[in-house]
N, C-alpha and C. Protein backbone atom coordinates (compact mmCIF):
# COMPACT_ATOMS: atom_id res chain seq x y z
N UNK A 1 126.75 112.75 33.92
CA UNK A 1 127.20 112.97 32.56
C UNK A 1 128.70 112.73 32.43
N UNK A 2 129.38 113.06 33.46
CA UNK A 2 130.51 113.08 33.56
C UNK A 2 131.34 111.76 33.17
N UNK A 3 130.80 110.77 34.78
CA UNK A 3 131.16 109.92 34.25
C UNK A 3 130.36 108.65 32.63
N UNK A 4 129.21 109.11 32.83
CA UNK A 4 129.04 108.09 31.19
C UNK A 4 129.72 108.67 30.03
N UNK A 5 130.35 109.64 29.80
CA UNK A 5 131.48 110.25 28.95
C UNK A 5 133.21 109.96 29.44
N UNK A 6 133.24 109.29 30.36
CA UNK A 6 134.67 108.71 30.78
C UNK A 6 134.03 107.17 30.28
N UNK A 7 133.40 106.38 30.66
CA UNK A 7 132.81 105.24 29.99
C UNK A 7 132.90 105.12 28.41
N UNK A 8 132.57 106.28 27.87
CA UNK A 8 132.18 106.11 26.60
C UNK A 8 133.35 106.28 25.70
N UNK A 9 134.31 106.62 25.90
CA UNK A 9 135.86 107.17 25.15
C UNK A 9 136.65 105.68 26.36
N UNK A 10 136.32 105.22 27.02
CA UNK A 10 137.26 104.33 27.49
C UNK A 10 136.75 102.66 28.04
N UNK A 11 136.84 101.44 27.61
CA UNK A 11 136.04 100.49 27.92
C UNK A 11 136.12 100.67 29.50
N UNK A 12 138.00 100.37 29.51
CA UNK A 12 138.38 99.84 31.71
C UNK A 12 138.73 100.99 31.64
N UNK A 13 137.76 101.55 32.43
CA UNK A 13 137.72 102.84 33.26
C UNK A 13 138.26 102.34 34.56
N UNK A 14 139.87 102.72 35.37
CA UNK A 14 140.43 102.15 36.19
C UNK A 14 139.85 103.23 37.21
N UNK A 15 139.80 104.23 37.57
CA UNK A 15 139.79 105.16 38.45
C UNK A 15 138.91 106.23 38.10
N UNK A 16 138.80 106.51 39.24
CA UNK A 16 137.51 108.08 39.04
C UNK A 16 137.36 108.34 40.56
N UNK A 17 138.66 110.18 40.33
CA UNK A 17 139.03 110.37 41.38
C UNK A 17 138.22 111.86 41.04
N UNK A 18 137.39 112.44 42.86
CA UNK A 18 136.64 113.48 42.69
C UNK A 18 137.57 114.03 44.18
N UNK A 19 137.93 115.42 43.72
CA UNK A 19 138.37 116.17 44.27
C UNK A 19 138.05 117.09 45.21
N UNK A 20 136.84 116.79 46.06
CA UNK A 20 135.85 117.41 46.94
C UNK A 20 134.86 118.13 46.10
N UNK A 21 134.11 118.63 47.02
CA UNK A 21 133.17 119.46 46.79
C UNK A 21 131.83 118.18 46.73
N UNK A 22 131.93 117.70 46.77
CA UNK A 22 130.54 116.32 46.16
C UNK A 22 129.79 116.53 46.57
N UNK A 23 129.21 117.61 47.56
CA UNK A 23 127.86 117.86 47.88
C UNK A 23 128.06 119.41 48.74
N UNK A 24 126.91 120.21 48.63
CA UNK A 24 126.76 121.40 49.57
C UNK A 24 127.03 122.10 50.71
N UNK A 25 126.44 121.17 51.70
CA UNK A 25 126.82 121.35 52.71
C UNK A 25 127.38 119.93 53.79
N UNK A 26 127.46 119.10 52.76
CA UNK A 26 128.13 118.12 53.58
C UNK A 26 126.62 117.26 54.52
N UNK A 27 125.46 117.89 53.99
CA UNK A 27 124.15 116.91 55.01
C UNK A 27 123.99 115.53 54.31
N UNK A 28 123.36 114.70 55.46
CA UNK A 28 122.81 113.24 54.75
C UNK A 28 122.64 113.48 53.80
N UNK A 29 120.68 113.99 52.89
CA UNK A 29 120.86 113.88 51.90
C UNK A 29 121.64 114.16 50.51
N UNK A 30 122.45 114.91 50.89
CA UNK A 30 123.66 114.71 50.21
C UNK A 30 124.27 113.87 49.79
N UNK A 31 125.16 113.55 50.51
CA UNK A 31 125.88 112.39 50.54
C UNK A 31 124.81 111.29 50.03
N UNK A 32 123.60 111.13 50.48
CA UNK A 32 123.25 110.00 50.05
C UNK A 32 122.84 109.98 48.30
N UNK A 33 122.61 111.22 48.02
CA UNK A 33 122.48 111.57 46.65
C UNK A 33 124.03 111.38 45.84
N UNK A 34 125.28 111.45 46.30
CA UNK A 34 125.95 111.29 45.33
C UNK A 34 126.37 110.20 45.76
N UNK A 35 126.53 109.26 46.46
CA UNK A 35 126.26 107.94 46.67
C UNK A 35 125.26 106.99 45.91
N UNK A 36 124.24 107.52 45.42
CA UNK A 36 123.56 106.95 44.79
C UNK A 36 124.13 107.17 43.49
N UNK A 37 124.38 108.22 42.83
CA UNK A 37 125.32 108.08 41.79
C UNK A 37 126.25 107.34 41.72
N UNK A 38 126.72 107.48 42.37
CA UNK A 38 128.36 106.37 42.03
C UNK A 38 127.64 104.80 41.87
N UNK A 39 126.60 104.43 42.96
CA UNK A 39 126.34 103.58 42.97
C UNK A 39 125.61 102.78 41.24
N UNK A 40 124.88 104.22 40.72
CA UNK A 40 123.74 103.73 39.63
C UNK A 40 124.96 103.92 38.10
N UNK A 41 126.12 104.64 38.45
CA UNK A 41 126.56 105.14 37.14
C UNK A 41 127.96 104.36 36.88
N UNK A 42 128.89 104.02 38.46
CA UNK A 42 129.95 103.20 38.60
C UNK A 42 130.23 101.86 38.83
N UNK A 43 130.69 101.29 37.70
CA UNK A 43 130.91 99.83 37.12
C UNK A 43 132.16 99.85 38.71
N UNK A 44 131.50 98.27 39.13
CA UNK A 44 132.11 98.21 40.27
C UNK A 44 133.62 97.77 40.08
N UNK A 45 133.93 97.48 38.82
CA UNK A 45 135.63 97.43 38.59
C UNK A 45 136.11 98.82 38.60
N UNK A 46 135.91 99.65 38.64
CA UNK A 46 136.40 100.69 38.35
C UNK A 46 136.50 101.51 40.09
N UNK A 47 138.11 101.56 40.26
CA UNK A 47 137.90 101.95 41.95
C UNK A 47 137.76 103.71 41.94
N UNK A 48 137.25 104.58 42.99
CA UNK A 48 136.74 105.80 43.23
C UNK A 48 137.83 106.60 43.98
N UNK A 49 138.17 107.56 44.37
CA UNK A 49 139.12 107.87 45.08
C UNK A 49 138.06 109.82 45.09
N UNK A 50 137.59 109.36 46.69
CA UNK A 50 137.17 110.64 47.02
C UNK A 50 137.78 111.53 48.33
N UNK A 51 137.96 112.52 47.57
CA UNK A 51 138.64 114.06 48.76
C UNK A 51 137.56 114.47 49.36
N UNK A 52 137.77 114.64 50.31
CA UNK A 52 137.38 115.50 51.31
C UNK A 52 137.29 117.32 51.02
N UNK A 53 136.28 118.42 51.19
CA UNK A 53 136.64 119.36 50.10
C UNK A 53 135.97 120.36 51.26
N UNK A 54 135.99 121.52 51.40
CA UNK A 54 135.46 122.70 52.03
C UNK A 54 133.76 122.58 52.46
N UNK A 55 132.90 122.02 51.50
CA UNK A 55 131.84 121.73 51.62
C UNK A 55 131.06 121.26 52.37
N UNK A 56 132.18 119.72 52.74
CA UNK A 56 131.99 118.85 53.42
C UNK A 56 132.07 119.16 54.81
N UNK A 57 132.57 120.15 55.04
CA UNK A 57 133.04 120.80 56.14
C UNK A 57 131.91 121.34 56.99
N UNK A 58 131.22 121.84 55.83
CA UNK A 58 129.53 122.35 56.38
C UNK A 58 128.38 121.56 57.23
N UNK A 59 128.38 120.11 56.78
CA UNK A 59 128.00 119.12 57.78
C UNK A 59 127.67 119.77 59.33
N UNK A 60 128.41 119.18 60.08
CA UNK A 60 128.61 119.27 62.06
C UNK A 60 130.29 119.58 61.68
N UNK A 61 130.67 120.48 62.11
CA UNK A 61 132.35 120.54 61.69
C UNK A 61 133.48 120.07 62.82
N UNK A 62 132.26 119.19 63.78
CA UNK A 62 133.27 119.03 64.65
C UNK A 62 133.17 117.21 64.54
N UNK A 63 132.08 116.86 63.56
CA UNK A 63 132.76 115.30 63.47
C UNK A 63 132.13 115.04 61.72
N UNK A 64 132.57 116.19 60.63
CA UNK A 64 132.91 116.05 59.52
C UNK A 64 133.72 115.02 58.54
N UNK A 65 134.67 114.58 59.61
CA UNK A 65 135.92 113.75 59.28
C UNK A 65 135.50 112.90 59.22
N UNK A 66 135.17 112.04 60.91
CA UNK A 66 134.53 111.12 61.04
C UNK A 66 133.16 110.49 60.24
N UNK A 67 132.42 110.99 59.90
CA UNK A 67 131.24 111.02 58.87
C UNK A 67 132.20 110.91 57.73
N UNK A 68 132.89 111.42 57.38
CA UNK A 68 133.82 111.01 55.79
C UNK A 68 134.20 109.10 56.19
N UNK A 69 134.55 109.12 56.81
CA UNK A 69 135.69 107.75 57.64
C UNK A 69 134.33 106.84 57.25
N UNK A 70 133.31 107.07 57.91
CA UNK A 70 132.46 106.27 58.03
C UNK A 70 131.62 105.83 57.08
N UNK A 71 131.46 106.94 55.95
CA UNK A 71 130.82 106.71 54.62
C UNK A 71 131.69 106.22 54.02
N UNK A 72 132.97 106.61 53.41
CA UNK A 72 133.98 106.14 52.55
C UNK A 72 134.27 104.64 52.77
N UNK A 73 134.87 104.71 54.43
CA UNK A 73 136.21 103.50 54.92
C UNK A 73 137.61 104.07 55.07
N UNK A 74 137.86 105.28 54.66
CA UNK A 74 139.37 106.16 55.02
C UNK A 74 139.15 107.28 55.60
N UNK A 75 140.65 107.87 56.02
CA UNK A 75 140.11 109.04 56.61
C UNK A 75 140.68 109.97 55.51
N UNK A 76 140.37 111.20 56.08
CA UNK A 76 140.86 112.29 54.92
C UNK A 76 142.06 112.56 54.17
N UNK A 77 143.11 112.32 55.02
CA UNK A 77 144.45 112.08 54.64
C UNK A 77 144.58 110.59 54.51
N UNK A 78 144.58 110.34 53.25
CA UNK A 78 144.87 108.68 52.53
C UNK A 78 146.04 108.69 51.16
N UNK A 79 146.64 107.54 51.38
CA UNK A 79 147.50 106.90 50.40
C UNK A 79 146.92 105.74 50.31
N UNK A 80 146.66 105.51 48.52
CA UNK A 80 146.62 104.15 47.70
C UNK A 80 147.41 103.79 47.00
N UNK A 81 147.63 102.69 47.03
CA UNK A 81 148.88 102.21 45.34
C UNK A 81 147.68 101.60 44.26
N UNK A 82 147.09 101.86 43.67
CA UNK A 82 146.84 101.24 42.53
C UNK A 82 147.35 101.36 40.96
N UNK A 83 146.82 100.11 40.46
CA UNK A 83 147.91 99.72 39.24
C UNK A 83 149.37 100.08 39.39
N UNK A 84 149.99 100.07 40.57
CA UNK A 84 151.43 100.19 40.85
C UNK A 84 151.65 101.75 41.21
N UNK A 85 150.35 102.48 40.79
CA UNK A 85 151.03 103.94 41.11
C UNK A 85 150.30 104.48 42.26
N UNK A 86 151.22 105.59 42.85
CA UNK A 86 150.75 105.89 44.14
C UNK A 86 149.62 107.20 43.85
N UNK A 87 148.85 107.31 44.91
CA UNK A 87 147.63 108.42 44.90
C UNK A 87 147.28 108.55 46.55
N UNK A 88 147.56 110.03 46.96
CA UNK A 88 147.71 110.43 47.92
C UNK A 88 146.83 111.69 47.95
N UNK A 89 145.63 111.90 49.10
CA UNK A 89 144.51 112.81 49.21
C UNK A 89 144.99 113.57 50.56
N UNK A 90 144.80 114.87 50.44
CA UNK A 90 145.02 115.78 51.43
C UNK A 90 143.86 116.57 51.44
N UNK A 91 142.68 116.24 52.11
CA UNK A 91 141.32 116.73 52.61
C UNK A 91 141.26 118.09 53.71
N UNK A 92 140.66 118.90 53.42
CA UNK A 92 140.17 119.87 54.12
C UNK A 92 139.61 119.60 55.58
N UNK A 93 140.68 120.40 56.65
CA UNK A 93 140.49 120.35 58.17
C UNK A 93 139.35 121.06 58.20
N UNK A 94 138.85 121.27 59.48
CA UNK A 94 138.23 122.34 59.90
C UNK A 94 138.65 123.35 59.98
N UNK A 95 137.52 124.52 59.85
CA UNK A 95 137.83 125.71 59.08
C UNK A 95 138.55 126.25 58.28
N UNK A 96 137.67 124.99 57.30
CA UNK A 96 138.77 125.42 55.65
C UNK A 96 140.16 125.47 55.71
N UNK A 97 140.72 124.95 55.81
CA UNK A 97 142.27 124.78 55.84
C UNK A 97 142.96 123.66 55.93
N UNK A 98 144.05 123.47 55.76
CA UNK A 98 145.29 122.73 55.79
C UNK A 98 145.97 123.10 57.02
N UNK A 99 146.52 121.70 57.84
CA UNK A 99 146.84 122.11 59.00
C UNK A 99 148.57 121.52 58.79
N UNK A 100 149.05 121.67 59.73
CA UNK A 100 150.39 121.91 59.47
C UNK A 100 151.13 120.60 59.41
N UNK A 101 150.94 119.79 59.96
CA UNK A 101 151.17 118.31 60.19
C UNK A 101 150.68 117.51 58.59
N UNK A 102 149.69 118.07 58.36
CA UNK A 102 149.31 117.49 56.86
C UNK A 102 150.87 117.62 55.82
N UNK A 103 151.34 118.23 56.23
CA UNK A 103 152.67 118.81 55.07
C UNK A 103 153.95 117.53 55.72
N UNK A 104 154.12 117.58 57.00
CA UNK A 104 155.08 116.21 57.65
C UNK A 104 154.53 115.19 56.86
N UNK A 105 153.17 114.58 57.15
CA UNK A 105 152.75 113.54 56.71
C UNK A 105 152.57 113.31 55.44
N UNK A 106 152.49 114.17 54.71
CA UNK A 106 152.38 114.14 53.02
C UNK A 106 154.31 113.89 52.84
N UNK A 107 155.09 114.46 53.15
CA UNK A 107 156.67 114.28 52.81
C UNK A 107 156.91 112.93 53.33
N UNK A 108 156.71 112.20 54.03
CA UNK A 108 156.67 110.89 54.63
C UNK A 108 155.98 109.95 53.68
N UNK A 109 154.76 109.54 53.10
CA UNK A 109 153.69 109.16 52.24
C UNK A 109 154.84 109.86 51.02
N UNK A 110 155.31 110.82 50.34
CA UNK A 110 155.62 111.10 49.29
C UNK A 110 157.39 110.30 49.42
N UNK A 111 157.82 109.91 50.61
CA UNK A 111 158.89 109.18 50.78
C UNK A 111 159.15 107.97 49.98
N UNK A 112 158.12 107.02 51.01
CA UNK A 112 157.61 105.56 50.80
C UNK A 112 157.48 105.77 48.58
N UNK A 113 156.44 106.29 48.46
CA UNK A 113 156.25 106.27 46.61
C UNK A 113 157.02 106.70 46.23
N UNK A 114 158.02 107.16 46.64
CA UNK A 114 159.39 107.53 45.95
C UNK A 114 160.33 106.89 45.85
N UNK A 115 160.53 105.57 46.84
CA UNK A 115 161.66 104.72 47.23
C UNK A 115 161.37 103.77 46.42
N UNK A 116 159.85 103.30 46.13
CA UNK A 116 159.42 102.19 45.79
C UNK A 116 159.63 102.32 44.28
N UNK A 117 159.04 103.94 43.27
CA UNK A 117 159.76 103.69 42.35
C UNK A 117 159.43 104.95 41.79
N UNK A 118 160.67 106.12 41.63
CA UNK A 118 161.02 107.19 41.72
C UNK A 118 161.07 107.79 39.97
N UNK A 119 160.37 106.82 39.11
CA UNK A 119 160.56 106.98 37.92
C UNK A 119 158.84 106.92 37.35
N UNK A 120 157.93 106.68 38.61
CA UNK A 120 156.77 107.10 38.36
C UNK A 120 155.99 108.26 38.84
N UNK A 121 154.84 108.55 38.12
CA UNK A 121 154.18 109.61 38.58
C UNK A 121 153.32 109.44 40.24
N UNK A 122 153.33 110.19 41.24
CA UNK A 122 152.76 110.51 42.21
C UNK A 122 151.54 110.97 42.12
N UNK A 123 150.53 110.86 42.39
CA UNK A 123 149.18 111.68 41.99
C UNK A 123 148.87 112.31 43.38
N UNK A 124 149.20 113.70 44.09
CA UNK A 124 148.39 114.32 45.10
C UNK A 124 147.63 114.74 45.23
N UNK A 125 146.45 114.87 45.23
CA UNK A 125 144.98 115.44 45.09
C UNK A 125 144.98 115.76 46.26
N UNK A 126 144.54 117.16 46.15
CA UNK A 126 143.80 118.20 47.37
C UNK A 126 142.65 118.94 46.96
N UNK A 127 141.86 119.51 47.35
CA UNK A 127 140.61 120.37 47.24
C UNK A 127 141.50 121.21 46.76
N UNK A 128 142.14 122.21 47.72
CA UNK A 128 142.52 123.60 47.34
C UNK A 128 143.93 123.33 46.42
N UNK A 129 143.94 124.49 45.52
CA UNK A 129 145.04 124.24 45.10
C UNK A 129 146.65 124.31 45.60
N UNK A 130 147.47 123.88 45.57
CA UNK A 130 148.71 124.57 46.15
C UNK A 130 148.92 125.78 45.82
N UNK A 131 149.51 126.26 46.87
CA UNK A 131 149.70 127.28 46.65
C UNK A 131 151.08 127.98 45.64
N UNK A 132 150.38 129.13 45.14
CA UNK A 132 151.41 129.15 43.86
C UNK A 132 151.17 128.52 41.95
N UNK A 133 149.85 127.48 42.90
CA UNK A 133 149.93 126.99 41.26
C UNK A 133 149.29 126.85 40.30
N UNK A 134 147.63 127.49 40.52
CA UNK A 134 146.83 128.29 40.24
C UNK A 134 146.27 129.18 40.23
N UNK A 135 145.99 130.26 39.27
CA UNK A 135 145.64 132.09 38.81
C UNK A 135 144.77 131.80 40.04
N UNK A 136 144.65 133.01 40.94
CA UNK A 136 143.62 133.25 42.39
C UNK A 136 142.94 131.90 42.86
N UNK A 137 144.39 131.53 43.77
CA UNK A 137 144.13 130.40 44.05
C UNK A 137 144.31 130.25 45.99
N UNK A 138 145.23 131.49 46.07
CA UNK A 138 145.99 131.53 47.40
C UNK A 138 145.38 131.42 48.70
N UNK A 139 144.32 131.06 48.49
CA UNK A 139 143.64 131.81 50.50
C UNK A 139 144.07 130.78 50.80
N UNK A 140 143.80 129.06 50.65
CA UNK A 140 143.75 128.76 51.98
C UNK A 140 144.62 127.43 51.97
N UNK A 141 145.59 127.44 50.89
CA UNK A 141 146.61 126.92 50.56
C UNK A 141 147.85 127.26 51.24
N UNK A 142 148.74 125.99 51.92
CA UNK A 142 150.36 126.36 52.88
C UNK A 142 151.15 126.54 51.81
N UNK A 143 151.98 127.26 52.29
CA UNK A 143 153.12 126.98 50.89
C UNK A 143 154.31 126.08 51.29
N UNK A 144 154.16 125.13 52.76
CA UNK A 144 154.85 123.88 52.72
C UNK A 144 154.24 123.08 52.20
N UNK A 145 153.28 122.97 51.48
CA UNK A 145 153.12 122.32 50.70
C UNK A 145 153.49 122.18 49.11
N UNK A 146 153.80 123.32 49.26
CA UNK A 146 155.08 123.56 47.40
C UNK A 146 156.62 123.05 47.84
N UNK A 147 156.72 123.63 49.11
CA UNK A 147 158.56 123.41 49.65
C UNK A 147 158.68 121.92 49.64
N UNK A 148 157.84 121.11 50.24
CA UNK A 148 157.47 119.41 49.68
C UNK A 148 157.38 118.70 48.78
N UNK A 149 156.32 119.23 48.00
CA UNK A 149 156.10 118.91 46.39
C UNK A 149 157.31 119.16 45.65
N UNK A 150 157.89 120.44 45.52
CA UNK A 150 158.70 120.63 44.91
C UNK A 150 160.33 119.59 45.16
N UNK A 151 160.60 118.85 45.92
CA UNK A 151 161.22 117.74 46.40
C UNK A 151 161.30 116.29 45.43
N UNK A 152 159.66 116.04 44.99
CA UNK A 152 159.76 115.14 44.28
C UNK A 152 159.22 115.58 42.88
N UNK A 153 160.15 115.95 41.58
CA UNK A 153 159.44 116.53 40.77
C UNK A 153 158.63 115.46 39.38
N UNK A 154 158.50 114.27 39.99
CA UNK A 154 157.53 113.45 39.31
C UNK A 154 155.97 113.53 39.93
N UNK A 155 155.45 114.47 40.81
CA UNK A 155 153.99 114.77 41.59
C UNK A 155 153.32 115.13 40.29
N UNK A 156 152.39 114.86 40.16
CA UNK A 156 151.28 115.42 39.61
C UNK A 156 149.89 115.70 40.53
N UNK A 157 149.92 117.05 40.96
CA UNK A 157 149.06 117.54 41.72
C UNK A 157 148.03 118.06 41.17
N UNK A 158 146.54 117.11 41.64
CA UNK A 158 145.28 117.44 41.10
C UNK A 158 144.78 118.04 42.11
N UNK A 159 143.73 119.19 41.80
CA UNK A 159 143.02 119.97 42.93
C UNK A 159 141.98 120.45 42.37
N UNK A 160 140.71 120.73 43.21
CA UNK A 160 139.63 121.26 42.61
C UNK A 160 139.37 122.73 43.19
N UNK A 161 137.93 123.16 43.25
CA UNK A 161 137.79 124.26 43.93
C UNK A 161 138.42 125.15 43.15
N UNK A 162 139.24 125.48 42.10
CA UNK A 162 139.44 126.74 41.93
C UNK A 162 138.33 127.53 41.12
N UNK A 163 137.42 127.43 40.71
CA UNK A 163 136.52 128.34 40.29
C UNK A 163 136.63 128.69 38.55
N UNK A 164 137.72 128.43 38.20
CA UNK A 164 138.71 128.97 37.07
C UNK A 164 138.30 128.57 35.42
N UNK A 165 138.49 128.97 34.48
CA UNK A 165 138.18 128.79 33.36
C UNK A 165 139.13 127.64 32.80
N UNK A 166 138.86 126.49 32.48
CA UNK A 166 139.86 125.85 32.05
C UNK A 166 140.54 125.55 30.98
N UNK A 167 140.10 126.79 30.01
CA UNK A 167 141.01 127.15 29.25
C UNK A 167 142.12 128.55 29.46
N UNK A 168 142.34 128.73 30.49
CA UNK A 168 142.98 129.74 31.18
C UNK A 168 144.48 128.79 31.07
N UNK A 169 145.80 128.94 30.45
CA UNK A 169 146.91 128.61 30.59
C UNK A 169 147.23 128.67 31.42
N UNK A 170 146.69 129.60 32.73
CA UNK A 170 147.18 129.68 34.33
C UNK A 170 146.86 128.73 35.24
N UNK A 171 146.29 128.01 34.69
CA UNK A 171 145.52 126.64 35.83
C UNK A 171 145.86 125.77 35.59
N UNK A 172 147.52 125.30 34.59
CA UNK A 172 148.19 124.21 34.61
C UNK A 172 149.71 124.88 35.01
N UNK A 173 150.32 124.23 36.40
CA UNK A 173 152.12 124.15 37.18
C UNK A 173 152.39 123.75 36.41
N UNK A 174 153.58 124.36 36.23
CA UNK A 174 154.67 123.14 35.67
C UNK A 174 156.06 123.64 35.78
N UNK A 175 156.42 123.85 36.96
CA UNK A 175 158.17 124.26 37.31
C UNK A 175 158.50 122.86 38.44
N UNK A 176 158.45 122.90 39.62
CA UNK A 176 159.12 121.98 40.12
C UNK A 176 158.60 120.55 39.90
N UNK A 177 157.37 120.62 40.26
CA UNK A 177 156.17 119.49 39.69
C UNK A 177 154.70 120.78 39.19
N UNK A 178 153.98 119.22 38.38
CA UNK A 178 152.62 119.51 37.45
C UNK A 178 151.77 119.55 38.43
């Protein structure tokens, strides 16, 4: 539904980015079920940009990743440039979390799209939210990942998983970055 209502308000649908969670427990038929969606509902001009999310985790959690790598073509931590702008995914380690190196490598990746052109928006997508920047959002969010973000304040950080009402004024940042 989702997407034939992004179709229907827009002819070139450029992107359609899902923020984890895309299936239960992360088993085959899973995956092969929302695979088949994308496949029956997404006009192949239109590129996908999928996170890695807690769920996925549920799979075998000791080659979760790899099974992402292998269905997708990336691994969990990815940078794209399309239409000139950058989009950068920070996917869920094992056992639910963000590991510490993800925060080096995101300031590095948030370098490069910054040099190249510092007057556009950044798009970071993570499952969890940062921390700090959604109403009961905190478990399993670093908060080097705000001390980072907050560095380049053209980010626009998308995240799913919060559970939250989205008409709640608390589930949109907006001090250092959105």
């Amino acid at each position: 539904k989702a997407i034939k209502l992004g179709y229907k308000h827009t002819r070139n649908l450029d992107l359609i980015v899902v923020s984890g969670d895309y299936s239960d427990g992360g088993h085959d038929p899973q995956y092969a079920q929302f695979i088949k969606a994308i496949n029956d509902f997404v006009d192949p001009k239109t590129q996908i940009i999928i996170n890695h999310g807690n769920h996925e985790n549920g799979r075998f959690e000791s080659d979760s990743h790899e099974y992402f790598r292998e269905i997708f073509g990336y691994g969990i931590d990815y940078m794209w440039k399309i239409n000139d702008y950058y989009f950068i995914t920070l996917g869920v380690h094992h056992g639910d979390k963000y590991i510490e190196s993800q925060a080096k490598w995101l300031n590095k990746k948030l370098e490069i799209a910054n040099n190249d052109n510092p007057n556009k928006p950044i798009f970071v997508l993570t499952h969890y939210p940062v921390y700090g920047t959604v109403v009961s959002n905190d478990h399993n969010s670093k908060r080097t990942f705000s001390e980072v973000l907050k560095k380049y304040p053209q980010v626009v950080n998308i995240s799913g998983h919060t559970h939250q009402a989205l008409n709640d004024p608390r589930v949109i940042h907006q001090e250092d970055f959105t």
